[in-house]
PDB file of N, CA and C in Angstrom:
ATOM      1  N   UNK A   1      68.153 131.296  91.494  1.00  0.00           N
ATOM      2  CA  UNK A   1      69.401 130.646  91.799  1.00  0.00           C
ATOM      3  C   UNK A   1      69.175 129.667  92.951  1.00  0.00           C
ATOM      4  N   UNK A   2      70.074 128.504  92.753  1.00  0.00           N
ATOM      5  CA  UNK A   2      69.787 127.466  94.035  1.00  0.00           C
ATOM      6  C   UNK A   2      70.345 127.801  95.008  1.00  0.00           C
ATOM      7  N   UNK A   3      69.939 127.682  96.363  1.00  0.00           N
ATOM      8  CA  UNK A   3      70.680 127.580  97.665  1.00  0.00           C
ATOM      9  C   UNK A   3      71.782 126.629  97.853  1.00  0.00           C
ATOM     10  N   UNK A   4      72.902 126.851  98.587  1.00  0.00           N
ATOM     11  CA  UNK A   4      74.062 126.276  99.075  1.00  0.00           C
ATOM     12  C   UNK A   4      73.210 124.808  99.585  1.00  0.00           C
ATOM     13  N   UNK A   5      72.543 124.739 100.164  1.00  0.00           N
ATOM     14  CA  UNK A   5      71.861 123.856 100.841  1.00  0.00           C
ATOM     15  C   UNK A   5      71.317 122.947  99.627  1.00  0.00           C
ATOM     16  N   UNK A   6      70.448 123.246  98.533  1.00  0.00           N
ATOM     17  CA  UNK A   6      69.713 122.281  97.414  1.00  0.00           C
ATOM     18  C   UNK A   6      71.173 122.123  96.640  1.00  0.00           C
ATOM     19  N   UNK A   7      71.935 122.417  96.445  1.00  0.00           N
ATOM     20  CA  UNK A   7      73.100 122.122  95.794  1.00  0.00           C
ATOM     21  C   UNK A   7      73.761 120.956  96.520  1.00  0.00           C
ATOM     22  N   UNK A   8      73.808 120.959  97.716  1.00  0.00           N
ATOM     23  CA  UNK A   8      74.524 119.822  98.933  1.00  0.00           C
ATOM     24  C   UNK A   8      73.980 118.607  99.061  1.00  0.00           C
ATOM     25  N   UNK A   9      72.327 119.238  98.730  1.00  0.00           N
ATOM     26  CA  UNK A   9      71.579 117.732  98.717  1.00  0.00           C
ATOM     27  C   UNK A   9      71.608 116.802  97.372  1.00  0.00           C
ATOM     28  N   UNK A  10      71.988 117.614  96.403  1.00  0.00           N
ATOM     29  CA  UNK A  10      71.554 116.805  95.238  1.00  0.00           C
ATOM     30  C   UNK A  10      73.102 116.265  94.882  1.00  0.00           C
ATOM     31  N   UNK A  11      74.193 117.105  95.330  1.00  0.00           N
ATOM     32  CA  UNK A  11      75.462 116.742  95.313  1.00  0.00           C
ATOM     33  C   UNK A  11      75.352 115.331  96.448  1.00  0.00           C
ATOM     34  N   UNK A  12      74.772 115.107  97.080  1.00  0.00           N
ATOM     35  CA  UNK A  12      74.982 113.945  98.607  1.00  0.00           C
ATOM     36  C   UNK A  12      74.584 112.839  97.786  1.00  0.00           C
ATOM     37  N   UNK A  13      73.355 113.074  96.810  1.00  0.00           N
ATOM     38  CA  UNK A  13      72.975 111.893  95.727  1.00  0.00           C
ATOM     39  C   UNK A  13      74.253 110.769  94.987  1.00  0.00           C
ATOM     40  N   UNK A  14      74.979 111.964  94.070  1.00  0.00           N
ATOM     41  CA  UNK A  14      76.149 111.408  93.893  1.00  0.00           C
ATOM     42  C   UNK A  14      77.062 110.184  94.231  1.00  0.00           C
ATOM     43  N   UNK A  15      77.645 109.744  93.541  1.00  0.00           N
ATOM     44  CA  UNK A  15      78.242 108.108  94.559  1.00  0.00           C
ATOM     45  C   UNK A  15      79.461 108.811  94.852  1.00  0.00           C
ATOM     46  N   UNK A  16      80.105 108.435  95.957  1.00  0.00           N
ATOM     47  CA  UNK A  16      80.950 108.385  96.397  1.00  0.00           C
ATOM     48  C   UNK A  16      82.695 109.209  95.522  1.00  0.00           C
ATOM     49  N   UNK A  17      82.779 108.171  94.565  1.00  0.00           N
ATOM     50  CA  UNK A  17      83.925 108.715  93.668  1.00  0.00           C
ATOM     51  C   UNK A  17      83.954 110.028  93.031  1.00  0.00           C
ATOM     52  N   UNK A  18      82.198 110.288  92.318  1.00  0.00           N
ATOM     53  CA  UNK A  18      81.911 111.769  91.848  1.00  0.00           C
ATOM     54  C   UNK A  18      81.866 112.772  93.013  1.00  0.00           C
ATOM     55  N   UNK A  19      81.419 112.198  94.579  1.00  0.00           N
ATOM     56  CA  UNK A  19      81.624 113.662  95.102  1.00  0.00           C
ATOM     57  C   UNK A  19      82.968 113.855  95.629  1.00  0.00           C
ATOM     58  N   UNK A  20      83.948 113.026  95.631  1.00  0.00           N
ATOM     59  CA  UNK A  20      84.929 113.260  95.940  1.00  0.00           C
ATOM     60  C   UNK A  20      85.905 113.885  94.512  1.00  0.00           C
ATOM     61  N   UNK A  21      85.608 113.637  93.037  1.00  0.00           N
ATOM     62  CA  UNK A  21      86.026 114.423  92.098  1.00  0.00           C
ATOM     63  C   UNK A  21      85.297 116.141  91.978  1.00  0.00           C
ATOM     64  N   UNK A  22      83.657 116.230  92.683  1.00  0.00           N
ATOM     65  CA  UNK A  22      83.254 117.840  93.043  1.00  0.00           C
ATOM     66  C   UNK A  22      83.761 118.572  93.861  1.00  0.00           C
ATOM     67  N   UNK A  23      84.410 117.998  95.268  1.00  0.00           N
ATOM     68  CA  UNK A  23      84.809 118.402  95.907  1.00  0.00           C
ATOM     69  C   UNK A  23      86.278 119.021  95.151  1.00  0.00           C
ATOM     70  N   UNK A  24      87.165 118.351  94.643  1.00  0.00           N
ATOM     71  CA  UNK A  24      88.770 118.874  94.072  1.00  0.00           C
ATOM     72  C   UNK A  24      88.231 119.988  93.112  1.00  0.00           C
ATOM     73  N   UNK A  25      87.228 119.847  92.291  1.00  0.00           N
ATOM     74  CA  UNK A  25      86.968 121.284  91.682  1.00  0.00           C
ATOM     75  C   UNK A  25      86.761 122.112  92.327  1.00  0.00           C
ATOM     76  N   UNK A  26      85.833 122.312  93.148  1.00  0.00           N
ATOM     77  CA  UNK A  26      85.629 123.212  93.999  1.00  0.00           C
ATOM     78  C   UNK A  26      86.683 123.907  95.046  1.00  0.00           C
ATOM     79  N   UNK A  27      87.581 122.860  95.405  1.00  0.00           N
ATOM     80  CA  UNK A  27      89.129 123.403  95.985  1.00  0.00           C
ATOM     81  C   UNK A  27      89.752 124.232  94.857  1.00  0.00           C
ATOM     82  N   UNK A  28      89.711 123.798  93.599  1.00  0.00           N
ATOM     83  CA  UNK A  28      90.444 124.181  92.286  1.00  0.00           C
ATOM     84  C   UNK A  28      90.245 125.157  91.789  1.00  0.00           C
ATOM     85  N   UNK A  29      88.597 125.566  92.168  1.00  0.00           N
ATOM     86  CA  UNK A  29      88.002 127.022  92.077  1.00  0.00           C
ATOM     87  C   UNK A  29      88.238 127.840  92.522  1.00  0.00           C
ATOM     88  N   UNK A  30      88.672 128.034  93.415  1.00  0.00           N
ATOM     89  CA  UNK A  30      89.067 129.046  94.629  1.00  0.00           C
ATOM     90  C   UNK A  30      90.039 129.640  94.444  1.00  0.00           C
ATOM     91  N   UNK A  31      89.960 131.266  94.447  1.00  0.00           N
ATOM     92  CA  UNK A  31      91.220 131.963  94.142  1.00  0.00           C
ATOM     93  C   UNK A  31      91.636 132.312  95.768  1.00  0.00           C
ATOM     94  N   UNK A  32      93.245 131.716  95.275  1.00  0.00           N
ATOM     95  CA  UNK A  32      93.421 131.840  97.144  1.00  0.00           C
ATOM     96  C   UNK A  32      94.554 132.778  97.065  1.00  0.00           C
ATOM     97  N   UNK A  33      94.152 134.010  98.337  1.00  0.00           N
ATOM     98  CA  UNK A  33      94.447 135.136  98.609  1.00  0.00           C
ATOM     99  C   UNK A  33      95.036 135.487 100.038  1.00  0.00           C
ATOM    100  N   UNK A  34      95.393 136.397 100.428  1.00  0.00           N
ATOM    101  CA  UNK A  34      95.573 136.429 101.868  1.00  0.00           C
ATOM    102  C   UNK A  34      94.668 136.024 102.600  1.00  0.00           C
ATOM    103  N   UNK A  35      93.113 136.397 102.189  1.00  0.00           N
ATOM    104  CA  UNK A  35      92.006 136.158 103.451  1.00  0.00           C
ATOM    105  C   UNK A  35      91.731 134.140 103.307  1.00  0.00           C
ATOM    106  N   UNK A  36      92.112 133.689 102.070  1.00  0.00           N
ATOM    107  CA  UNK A  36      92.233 132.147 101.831  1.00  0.00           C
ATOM    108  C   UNK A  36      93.238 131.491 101.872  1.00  0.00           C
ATOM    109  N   UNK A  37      94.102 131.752 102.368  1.00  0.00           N
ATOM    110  CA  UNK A  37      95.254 131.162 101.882  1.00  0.00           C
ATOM    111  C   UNK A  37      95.107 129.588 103.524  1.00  0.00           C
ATOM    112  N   UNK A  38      94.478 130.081 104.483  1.00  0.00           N
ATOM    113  CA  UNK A  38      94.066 129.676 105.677  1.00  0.00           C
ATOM    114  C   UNK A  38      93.091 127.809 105.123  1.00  0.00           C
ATOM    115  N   UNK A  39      92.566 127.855 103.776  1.00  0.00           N
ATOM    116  CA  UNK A  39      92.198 127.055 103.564  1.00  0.00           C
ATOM    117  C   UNK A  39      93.271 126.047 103.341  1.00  0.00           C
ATOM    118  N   UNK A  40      93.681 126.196 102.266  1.00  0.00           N
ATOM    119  CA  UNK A  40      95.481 124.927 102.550  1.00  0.00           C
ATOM    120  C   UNK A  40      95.305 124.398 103.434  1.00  0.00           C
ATOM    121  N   UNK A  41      95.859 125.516 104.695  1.00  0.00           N
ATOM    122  CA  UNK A  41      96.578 124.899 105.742  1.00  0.00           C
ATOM    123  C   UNK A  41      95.326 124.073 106.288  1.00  0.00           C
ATOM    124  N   UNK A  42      94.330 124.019 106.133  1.00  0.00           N
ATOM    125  CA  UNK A  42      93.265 123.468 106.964  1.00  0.00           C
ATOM    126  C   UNK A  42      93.159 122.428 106.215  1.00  0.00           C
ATOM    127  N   UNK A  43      92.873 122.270 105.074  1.00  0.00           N
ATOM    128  CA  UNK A  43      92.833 121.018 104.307  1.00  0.00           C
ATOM    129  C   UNK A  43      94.235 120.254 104.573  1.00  0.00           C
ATOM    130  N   UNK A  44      95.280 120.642 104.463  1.00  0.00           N
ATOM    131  CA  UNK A  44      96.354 120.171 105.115  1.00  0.00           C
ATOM    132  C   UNK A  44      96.471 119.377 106.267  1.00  0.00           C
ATOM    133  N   UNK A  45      95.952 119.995 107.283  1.00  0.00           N
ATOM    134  CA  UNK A  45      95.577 119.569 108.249  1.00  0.00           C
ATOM    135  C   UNK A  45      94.759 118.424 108.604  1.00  0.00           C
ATOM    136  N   UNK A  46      93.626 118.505 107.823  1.00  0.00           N
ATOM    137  CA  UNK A  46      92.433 117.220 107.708  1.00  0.00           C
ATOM    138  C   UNK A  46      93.414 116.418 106.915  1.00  0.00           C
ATOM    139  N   UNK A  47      94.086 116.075 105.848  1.00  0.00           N
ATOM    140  CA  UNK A  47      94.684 114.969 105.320  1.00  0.00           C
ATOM    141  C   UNK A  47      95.582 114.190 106.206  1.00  0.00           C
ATOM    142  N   UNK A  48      96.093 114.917 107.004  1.00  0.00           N
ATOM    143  CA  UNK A  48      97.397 114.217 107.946  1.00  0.00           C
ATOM    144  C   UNK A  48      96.758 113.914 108.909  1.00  0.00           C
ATOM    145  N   UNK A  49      95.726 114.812 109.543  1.00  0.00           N
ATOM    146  CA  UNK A  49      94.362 113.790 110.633  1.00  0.00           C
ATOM    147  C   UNK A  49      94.131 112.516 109.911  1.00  0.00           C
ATOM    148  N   UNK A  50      93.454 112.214 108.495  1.00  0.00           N
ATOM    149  CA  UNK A  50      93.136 111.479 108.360  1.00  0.00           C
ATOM    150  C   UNK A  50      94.082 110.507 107.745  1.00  0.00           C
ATOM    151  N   UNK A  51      95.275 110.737 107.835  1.00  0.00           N
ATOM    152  CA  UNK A  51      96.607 109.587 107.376  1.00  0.00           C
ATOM    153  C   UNK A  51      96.688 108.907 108.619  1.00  0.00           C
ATOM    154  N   UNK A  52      96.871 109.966 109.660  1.00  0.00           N
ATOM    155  CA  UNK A  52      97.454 109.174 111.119  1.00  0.00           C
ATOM    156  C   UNK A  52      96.172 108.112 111.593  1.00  0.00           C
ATOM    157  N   UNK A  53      94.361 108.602 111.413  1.00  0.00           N
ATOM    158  CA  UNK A  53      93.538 107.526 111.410  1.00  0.00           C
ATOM    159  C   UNK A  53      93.620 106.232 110.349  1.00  0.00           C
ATOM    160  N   UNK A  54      94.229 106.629 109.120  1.00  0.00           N
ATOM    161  CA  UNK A  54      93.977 105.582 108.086  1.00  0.00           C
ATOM    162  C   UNK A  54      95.857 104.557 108.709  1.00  0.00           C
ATOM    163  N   UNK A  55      96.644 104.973 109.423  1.00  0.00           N
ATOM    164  CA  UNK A  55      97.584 104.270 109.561  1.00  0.00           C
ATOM    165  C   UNK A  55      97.195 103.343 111.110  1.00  0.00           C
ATOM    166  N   UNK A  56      96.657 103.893 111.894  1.00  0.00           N
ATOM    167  CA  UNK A  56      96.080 103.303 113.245  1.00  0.00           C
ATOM    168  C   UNK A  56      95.273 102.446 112.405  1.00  0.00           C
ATOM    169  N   UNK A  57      94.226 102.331 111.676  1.00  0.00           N
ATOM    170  CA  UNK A  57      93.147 101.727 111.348  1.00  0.00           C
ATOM    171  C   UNK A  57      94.028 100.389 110.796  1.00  0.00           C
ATOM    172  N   UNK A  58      94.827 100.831 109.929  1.00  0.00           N
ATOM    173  CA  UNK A  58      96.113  99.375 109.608  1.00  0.00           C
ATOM    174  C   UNK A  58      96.291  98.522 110.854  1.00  0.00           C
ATOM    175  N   UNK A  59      97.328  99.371 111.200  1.00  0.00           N
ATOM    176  CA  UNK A  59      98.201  98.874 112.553  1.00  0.00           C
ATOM    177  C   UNK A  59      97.133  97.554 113.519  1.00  0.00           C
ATOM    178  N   UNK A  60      95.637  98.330 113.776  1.00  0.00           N
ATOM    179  CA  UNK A  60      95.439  97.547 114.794  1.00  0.00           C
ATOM    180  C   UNK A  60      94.172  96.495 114.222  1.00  0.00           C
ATOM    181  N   UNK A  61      94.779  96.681 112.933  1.00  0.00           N
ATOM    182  CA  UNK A  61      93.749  95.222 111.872  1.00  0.00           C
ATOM    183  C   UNK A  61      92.006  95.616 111.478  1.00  0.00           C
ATOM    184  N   UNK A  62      91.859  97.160 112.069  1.00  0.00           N
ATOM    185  CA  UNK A  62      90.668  96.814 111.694  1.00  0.00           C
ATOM    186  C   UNK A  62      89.781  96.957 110.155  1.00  0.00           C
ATOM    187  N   UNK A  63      90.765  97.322 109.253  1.00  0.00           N
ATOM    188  CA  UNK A  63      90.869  97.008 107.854  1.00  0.00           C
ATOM    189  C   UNK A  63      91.745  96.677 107.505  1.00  0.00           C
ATOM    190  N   UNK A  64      91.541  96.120 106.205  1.00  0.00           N
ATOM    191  CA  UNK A  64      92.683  95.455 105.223  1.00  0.00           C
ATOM    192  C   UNK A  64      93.221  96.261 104.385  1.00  0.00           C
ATOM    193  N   UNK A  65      94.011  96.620 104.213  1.00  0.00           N
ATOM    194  CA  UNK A  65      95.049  96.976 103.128  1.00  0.00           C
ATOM    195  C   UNK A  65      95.215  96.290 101.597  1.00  0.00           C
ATOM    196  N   UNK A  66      94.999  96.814 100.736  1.00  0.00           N
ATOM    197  CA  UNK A  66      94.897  96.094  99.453  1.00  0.00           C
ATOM    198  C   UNK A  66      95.848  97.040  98.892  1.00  0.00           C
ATOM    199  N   UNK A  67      96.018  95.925  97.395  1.00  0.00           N
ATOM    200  CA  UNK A  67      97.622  96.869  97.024  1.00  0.00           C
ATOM    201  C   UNK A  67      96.820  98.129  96.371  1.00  0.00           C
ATOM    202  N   UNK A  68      97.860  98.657  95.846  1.00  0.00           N
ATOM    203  CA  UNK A  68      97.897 100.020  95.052  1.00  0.00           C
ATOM    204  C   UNK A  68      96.691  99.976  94.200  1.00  0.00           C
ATOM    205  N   UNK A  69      97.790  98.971  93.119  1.00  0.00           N
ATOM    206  CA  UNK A  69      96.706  98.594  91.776  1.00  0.00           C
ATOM    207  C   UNK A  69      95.244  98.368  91.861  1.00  0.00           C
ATOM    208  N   UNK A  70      95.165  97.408  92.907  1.00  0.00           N
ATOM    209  CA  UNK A  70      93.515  96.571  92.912  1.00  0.00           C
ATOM    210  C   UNK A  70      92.847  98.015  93.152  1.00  0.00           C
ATOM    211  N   UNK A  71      92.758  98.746  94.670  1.00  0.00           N
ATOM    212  CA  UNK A  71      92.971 100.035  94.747  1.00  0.00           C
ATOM    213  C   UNK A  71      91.932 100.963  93.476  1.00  0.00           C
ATOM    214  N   UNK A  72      93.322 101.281  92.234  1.00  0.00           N
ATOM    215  CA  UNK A  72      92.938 101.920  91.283  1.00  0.00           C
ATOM    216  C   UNK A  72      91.733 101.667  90.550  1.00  0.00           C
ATOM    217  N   UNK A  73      92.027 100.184  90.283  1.00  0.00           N
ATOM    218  CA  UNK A  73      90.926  99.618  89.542  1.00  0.00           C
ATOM    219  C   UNK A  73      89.931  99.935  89.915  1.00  0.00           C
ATOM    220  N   UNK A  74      89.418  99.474  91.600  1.00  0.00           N
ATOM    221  CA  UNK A  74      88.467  99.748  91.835  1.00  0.00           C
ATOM    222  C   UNK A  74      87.909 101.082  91.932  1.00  0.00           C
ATOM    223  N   UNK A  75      88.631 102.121  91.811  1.00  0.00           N
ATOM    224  CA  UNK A  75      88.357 103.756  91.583  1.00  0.00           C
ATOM    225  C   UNK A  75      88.028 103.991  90.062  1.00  0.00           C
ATOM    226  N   UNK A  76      88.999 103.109  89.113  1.00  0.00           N
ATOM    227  CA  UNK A  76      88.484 103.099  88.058  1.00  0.00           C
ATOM    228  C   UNK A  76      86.567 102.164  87.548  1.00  0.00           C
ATOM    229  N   UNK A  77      86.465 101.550  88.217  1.00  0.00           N
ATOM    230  CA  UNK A  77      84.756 101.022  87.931  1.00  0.00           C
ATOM    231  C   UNK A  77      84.030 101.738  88.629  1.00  0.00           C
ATOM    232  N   UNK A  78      84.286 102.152  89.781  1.00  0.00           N
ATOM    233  CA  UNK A  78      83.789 103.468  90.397  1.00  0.00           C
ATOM    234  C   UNK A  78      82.937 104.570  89.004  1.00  0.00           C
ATOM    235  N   UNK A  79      83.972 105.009  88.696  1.00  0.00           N
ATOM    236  CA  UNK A  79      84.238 106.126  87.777  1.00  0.00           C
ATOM    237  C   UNK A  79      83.648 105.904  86.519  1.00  0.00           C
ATOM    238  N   UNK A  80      83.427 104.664  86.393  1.00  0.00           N
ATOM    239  CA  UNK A  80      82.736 103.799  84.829  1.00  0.00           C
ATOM    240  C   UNK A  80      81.646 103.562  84.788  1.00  0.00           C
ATOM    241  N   UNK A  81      81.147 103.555  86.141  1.00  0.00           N
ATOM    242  CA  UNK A  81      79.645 103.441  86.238  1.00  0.00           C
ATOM    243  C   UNK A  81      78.546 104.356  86.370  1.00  0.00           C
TER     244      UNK A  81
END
């Protein structure tokens, strides 16, 4: 059986869009229980950390904002390639 570790590396290979679709399975896997239920809230947590950075990052110009659509698309060629 592989180690947590040779699994991480060959998962890091991956582009970008696929490890972010391994990662939601792997949330999706998880039977969450009293001793898990602590994960939510933590992932919870990291999304709204990273809203309040992705809204500062607006605000003070140091990326651009593109609409929705263009957005998708580009998640969709992501995903096509």
């Amino acid at each position: 059986m592989r180690t947590v570790d040779e699994i991480f590396n060959q998962a890091m290979t991956l582009p970008n869009a696929s490890r972010v679709l391994l990662v939601e399975k792997l949330v999706e896997s998880l039977e969450l229980d009293e001793d898990t239920t602590h994960i939510d809230e933590t992932i919870q947590e990291l999304w709204i950390e990273e809203a309040k950075k992705r809204i500062d990052e607006i605000r003070s110009s140091s990326v651009k904002a593109i609409p929705g659509e263009e957005a998708l698309a580009q998640v969709r060629q992501l995903l096509e390639s």
